[in-house]
Protein backbone atom coordinates (compact mmCIF):
# COMPACT_ATOMS: atom_id res chain seq x y z
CA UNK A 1 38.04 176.39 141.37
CA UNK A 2 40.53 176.71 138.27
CA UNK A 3 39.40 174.44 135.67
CA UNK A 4 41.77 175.37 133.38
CA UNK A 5 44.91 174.79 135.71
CA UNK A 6 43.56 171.31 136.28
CA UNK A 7 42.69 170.58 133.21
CA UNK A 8 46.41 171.28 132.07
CA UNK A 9 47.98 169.06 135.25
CA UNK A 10 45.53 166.47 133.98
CA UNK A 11 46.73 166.63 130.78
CA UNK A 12 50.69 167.00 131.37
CA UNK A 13 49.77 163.75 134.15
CA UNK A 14 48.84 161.56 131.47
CA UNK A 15 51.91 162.46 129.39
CA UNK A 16 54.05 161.44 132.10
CA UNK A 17 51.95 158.15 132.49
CA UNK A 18 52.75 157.56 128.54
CA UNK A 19 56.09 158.37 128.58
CA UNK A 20 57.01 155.83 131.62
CA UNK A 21 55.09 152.82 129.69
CA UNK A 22 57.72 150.01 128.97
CA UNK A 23 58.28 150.00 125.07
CA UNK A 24 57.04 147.39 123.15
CA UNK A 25 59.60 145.46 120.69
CA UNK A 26 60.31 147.14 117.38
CA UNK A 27 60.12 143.25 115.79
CA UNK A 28 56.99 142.93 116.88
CA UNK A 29 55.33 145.78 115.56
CA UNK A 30 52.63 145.23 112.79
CA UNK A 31 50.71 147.60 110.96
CA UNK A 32 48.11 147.05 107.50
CA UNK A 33 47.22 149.41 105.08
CA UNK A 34 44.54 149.71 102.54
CA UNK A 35 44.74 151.02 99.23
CA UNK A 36 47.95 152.36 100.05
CA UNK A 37 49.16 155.37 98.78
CA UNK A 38 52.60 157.64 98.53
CA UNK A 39 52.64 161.43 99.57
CA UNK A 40 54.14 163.00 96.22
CA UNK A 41 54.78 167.09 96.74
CA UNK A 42 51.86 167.79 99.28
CA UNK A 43 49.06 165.31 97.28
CA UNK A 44 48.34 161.46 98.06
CA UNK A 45 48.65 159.23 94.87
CA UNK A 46 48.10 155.73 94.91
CA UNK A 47 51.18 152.95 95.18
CA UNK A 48 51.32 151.35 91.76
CA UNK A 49 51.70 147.61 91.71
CA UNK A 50 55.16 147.79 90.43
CA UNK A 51 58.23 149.18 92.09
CA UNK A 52 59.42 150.76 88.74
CA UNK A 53 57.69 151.19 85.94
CA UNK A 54 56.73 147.71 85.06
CA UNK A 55 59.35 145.78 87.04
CA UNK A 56 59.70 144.75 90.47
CA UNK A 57 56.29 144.09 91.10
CA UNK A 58 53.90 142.72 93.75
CA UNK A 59 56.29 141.54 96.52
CA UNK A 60 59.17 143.75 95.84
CA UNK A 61 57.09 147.12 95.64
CA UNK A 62 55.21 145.98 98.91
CA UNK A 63 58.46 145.57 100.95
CA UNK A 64 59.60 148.77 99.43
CA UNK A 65 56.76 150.57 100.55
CA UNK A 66 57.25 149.18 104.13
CA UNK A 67 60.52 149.87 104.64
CA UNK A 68 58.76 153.83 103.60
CA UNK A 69 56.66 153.53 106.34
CA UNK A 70 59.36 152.02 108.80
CA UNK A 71 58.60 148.47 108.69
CA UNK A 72 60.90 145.65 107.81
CA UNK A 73 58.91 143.62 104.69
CA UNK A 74 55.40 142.67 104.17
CA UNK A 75 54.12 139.67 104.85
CA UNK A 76 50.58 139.56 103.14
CA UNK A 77 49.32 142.30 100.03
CA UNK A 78 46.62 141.74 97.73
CA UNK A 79 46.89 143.52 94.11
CA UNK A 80 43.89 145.60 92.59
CA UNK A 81 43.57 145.68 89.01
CA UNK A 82 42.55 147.91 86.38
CA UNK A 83 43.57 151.33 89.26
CA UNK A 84 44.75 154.61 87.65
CA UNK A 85 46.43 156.39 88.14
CA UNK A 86 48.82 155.06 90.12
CA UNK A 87 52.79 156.19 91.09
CA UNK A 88 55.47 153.80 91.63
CA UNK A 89 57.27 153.99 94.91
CA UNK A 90 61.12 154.27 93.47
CA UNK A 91 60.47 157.33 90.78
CA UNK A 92 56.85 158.24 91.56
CA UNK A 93 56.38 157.80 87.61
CA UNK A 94 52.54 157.78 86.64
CA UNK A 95 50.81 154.62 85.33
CA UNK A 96 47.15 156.26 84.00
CA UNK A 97 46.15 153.33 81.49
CA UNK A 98 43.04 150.95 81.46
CA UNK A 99 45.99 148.11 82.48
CA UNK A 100 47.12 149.99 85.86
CA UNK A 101 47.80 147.95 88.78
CA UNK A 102 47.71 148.95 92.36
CA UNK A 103 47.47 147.04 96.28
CA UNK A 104 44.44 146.76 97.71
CA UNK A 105 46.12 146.48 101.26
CA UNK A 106 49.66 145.43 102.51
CA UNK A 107 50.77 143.91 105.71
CA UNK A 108 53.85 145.25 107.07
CA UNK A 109 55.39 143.83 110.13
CA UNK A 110 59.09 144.23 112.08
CA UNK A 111 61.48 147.41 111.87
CA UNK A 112 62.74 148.37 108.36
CA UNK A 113 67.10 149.02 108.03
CA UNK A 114 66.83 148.79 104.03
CA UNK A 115 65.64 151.59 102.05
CA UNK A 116 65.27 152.25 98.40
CA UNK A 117 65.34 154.73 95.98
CA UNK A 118 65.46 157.07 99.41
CA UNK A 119 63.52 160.75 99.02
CA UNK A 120 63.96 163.61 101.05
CA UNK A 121 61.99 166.43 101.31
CA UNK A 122 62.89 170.35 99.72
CA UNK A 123 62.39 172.70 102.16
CA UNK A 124 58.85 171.30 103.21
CA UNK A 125 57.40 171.65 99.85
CA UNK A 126 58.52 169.20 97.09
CA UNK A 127 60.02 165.94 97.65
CA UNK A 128 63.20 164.95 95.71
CA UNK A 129 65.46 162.11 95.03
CA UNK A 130 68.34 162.14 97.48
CA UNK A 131 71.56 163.20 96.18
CA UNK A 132 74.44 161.01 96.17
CA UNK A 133 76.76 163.76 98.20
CA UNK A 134 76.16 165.61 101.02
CA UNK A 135 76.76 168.94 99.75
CA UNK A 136 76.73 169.87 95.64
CA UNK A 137 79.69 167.66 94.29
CA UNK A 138 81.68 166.86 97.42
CA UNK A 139 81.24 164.18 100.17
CA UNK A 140 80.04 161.95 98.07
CA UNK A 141 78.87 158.04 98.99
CA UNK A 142 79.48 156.87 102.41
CA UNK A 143 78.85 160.48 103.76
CA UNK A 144 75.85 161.00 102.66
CA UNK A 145 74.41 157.65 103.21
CA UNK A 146 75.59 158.54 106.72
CA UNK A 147 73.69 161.59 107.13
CA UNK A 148 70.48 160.18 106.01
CA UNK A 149 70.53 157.09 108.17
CA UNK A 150 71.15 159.42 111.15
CA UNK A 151 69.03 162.56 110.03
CA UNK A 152 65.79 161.13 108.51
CA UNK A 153 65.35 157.35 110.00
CA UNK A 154 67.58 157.77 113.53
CA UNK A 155 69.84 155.08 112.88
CA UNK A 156 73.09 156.81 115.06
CA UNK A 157 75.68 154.00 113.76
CA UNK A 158 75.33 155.61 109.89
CA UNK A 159 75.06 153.54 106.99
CA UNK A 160 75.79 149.51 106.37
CA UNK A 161 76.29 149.53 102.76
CA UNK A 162 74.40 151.66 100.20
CA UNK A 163 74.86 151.42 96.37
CA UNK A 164 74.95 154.68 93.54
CA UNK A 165 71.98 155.34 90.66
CA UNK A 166 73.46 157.64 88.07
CA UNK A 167 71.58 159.60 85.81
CA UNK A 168 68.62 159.91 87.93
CA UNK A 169 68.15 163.83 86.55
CA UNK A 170 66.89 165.64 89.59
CA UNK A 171 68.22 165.58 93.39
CA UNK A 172 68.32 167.48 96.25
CA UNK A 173 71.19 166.94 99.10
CA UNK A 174 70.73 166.45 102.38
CA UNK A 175 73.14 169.45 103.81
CA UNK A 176 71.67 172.66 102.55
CA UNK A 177 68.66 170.89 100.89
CA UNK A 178 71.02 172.11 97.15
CA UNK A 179 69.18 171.07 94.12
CA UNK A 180 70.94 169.14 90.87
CA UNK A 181 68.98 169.88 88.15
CA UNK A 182 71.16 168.12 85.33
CA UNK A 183 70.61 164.92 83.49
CA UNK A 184 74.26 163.57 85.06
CA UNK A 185 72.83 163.88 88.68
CA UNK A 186 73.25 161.05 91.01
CA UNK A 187 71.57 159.28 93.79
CA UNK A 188 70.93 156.45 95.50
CA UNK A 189 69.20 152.69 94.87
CA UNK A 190 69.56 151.81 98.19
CA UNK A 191 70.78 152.59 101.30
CA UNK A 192 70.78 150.18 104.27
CA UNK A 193 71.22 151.72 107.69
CA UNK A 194 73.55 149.81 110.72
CA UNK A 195 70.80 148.34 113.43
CA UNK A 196 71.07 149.70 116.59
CA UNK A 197 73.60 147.72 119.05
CA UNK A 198 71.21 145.24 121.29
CA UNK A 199 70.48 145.84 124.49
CA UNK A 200 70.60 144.18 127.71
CA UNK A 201 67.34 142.75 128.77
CA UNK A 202 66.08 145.01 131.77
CA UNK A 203 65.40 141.29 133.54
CA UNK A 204 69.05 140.12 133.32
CA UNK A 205 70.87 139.69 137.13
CA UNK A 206 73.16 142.68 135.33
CA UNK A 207 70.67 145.01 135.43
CA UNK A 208 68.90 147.48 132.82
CA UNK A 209 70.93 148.45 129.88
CA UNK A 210 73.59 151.58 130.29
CA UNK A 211 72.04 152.54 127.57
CA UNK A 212 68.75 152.87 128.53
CA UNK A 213 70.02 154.33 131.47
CA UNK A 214 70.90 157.65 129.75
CA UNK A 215 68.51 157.66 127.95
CA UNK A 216 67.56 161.63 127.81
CA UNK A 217 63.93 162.65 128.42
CA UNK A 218 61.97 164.86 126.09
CA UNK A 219 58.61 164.02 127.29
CA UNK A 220 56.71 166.70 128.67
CA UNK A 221 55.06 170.61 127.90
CA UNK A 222 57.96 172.73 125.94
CA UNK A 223 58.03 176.39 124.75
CA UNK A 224 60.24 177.52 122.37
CA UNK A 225 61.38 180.62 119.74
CA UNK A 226 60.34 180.15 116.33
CA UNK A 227 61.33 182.76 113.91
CA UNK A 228 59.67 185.08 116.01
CA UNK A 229 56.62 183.21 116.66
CA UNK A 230 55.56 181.52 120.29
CA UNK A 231 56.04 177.49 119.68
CA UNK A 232 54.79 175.47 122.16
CA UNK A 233 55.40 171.64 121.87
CA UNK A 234 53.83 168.68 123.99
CA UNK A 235 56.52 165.58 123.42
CA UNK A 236 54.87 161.91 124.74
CA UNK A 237 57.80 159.35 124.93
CA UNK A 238 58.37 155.70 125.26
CA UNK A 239 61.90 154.07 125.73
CA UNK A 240 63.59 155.80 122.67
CA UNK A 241 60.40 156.86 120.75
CA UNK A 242 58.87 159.94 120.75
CA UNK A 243 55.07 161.66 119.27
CA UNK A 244 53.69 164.60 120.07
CA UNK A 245 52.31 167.66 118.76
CA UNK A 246 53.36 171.70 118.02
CA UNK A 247 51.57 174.87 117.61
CA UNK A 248 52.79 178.24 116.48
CA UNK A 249 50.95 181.09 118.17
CA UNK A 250 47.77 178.55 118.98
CA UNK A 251 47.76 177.59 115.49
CA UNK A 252 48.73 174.11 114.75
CA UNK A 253 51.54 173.67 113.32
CA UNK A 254 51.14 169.43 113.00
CA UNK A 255 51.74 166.36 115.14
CA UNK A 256 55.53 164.35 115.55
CA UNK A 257 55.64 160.84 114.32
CA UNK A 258 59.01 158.49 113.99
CA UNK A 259 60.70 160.21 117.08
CA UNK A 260 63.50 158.55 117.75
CA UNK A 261 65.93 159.89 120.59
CA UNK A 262 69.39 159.31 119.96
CA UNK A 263 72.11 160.30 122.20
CA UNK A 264 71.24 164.01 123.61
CA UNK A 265 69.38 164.76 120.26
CA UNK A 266 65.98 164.03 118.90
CA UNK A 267 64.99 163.52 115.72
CA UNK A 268 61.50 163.32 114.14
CA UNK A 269 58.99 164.19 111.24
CA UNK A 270 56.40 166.70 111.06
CA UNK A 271 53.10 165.61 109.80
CA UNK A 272 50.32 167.87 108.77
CA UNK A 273 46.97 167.71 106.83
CA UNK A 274 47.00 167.89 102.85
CA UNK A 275 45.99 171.46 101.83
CA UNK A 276 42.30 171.35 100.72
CA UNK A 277 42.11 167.98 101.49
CA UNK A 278 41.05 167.58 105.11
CA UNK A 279 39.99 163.91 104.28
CA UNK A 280 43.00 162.36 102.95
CA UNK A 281 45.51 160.93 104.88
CA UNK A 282 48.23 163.28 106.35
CA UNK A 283 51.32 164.40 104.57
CA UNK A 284 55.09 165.32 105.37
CA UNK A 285 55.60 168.66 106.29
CA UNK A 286 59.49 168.32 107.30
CA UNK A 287 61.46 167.29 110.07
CA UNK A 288 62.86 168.40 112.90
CA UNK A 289 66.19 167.99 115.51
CA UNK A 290 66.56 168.95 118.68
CA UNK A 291 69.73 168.81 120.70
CA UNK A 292 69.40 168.65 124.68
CA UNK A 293 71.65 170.22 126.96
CA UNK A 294 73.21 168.30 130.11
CA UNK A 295 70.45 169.37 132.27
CA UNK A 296 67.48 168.42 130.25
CA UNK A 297 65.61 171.40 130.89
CA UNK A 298 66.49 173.20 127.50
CA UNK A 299 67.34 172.56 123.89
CA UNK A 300 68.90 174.01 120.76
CA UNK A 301 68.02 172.70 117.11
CA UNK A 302 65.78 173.32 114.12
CA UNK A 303 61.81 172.45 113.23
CA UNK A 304 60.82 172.28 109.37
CA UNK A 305 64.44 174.40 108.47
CA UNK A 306 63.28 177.19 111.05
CA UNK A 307 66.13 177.33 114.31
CA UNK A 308 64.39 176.78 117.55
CA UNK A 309 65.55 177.31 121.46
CA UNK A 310 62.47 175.76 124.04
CA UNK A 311 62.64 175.60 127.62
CA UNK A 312 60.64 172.80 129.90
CA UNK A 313 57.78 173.98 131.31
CA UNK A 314 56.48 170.92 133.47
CA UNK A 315 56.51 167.05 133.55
């Protein structure tokens, strides 16, 4: 008997099985966290009480730090005093006095369209302030604010409204991942993505959603060209949402969270372990976008800034 062979059906079975369970609401998700903390440049730090420096503190840095996570505002947080140090959500500046204030949990609940002080990212490594155009010095505002509501939170209408932060002194754009390293660069305070249209109730007497009805599959067992290296990918999916995980040449490369399918293309984030830190949380290794062609059996895009071409191997 071939273990192995079943063991493999078994597994690509129970992908299917996940990716064909109805979706639950995005209003209705919940999630709590305790002591929560930002990933700054690889390393977990805790979430200081205030969303700057000082200001905007208790409720305002909790919703701000669940609209990070994906979530629409918090609904219960409890502060803990005298923590250091600690990094504030907006410009990750350190608080490392006896006075220091941090959460000892927050509540988030609901699907987050607001987000402030938005980071990106550099090329997997460092994170940076986004810059307020999409490449150095042209496409400036709307653009941009476009690009990241698409690109990093899968919002495929763009941006509602967004509004500028001068002098923030260090950015990185979105197209190109270009750095601005002077004191006059801008970014963003906030950015608030356009919700998704709504969509027909499955139940109606008109039937399920046209939407839904396109929707394009990614679930399944994937391989794929990566710079010269063997990627193999294993996508679950429900509705629109999509986890998963990738290795490079058996080595694992990290697991997908926030997948979000939108049109023909999916987008998601990489997540990986801290290095030399196995028991912290995991961290943000980059992101990822993969374009489907009209048979679904094959893809074009890129994974953490590397370009990528996969085939299906089974369902």
């Amino acid at each position: 008997m071939n273990f192995p062979r079943i063991c493999l059906f078994a597994g690509l079975f129970a992908a299917i099985l996940l990716a064909s369970a109805p979706a639950k609401s995005q209003d209705n998700r919940s999630q709590g966290y305790y002591s929560p903390d930002i990933s700054i440049n690889w390393s977990r730090q805790r979430l200081d009480w205030c969303r700057e420096l000082g200001v905007n503190c208790g409720k305002p840095a909790a919703d701000a730090f669940c609209h990070l996570r994906g979530y629409g505002r918090a609904t219960k947080f409890e502060k803990a005093e005298h923590v250091r140090p600690t990094f504030t959500l907006s410009d990750h500046e350190r608080c490392d006095n006896p006075d220091c204030a941090g959460f000892k949990m927050i509540q988030c609940v609901g699907t987050a369209t607001v987000f402030e002080s938005p980071w990106i990212t550099n090329n997997g490594l460092t994170d940076s302030r986004l810059d307020w155009c999409l490449e150095l010095g042209v496409n400036c505002g709307k653009p941009a604010a476009d690009a990241y509501c698409k690109k990093e939170r899968g919002f495929p209408l763009g941006a509602r409204s967004f509004e500028k932060a001068p002098g923030v002194g260090r950015t990185v754009t979105i197209n190109g991942r270009a750095n601005c390293l002077n004191p006059g660069c801008a970014g963003f305070k906030v950015i608030e993505c356009e919700p998704d249209p709504p969509t027909q109730d499955s139940s109606s007497e008109k039937g399920a959603s046209p939407l839904l009805n396109r929707a394009i599959q990614f679930a399944g067992a994937w391989k794929a060209d990566f710079g010269g290296s063997f990627l193999t990918m294993l996508f679950q999916q429900t509705g629109d949402r999509v986890t998963g995980r990738l290795n490079a040449n058996s080595a694992d490369l990290g697991v997908i969270r926030d997948g979000k399918v939108v049109d023909n293309t999916l987008l998601f984030t990489v997540m990986r372990r801290a290095p030399n830190a196995p028991n912290l949380p995991d961290v943000i290794a980059g992101y990822g976008e993969l374009v489907m062609d009209e048979a679904g059996k094959s893809f074009k895009g890129t994974v953490l800034g590397v370009a990528v071409s996969g085939t299906l191997i089974t369902r």
